[in-house]
Protein backbone atom coordinates (compact mmCIF):
# COMPACT_ATOMS: atom_id res chain seq x y z
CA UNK A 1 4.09 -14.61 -7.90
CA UNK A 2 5.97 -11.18 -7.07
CA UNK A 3 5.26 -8.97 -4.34
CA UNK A 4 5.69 -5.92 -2.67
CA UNK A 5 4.53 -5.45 1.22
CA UNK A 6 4.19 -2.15 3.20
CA UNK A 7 4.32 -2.19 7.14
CA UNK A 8 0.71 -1.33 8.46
CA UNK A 9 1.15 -1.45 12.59
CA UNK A 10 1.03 -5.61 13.23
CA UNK A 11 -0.17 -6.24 9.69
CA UNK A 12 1.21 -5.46 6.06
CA UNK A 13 -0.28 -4.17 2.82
CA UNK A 14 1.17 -6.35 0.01
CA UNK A 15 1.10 -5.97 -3.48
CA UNK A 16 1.44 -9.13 -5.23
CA UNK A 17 1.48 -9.94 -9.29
CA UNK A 18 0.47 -13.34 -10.56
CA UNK A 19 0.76 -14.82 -13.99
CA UNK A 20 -1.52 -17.97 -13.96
CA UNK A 21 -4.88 -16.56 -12.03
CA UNK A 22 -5.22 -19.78 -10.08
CA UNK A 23 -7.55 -19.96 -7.28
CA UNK A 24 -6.10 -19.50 -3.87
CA UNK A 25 -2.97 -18.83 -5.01
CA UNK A 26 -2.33 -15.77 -3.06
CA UNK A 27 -3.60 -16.75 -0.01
CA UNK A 28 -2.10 -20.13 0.12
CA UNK A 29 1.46 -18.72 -0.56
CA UNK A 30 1.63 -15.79 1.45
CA UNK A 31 -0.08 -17.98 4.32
CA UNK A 32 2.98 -20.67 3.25
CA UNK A 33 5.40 -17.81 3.75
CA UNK A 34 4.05 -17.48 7.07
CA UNK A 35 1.99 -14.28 6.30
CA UNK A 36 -1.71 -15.09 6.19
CA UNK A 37 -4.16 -12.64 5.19
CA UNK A 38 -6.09 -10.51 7.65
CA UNK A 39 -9.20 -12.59 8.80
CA UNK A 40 -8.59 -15.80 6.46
CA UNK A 41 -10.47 -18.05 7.52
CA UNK A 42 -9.51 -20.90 5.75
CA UNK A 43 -5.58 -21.16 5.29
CA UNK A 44 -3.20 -19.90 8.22
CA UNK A 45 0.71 -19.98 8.78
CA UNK A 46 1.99 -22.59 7.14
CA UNK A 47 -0.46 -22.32 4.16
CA UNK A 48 -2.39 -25.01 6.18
CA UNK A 49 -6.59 -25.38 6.66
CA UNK A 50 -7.38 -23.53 9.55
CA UNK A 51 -9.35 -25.47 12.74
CA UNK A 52 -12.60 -23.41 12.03
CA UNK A 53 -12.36 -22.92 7.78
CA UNK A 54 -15.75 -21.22 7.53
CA UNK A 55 -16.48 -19.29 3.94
CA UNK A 56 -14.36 -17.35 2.03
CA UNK A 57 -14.76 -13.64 2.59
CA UNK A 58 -16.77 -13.91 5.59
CA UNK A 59 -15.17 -12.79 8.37
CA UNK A 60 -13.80 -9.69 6.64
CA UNK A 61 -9.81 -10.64 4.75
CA UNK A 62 -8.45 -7.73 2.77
CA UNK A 63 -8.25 -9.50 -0.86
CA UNK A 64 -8.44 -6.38 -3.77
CA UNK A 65 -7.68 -6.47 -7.18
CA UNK A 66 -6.32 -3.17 -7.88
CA UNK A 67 -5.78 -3.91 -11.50
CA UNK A 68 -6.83 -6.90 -13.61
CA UNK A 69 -5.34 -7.42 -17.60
CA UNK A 70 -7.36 -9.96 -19.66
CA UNK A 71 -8.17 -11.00 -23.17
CA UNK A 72 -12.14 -10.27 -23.81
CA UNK A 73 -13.00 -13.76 -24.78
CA UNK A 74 -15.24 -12.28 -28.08
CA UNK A 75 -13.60 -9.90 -29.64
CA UNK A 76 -9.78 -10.74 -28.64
CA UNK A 77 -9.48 -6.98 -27.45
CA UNK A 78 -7.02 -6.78 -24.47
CA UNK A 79 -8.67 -5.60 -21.68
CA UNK A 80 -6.75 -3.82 -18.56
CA UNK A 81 -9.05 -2.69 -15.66
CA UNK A 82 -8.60 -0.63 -13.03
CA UNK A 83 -10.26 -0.32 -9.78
CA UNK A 84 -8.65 2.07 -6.52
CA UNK A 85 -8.35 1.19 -3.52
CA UNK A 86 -11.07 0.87 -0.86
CA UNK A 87 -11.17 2.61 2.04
CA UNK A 88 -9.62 -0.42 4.73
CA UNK A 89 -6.90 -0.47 2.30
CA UNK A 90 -5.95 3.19 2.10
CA UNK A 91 -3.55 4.97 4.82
């Protein structure tokens, strides 16, 4: 995984590329780094469970795919998508 992070007051916008599409993988390393993502519920500095896990994406973390590249699974096409982004995310 590579990223890139921009300073946002206490908290950081980070752009981060990675190659294998695990699940997780994001949160779990940038929480390993010690830089969890906003509102995670689940892993927190350290990359460690949390005390109170709850579901993912329910109390509000900042997780966007900006831009997704994939193989369409039928016809073999390569596929690169495209989404901006929303407005939580934007200065």
């Amino acid at each position: 995984m590579s990223a890139f992070s921009a300073a946002r007051g206490a908290d950081a916008l980070v752009e981060a590329t990675i190659t294998t599409g695990r699940p997780h993988q994001i949160r779990i390393h940038l929480a390993g780094a010690g830089h969890p993502l906003v509102g995670d519920p689940l892993y927190v500095t350290g990359g460690v469970p949390g005390p109170n896990p709850g579901l993912p994406g329910e109390t509000g973390y900042r997780l966007h795919a900006h831009r997704l590249g994939l193989t369409h699974p039928t016809t073999g096409r390569r596929l690169e998508l495209e989404c901006g982004l929303p407005p939580e995310l934007r200065d």
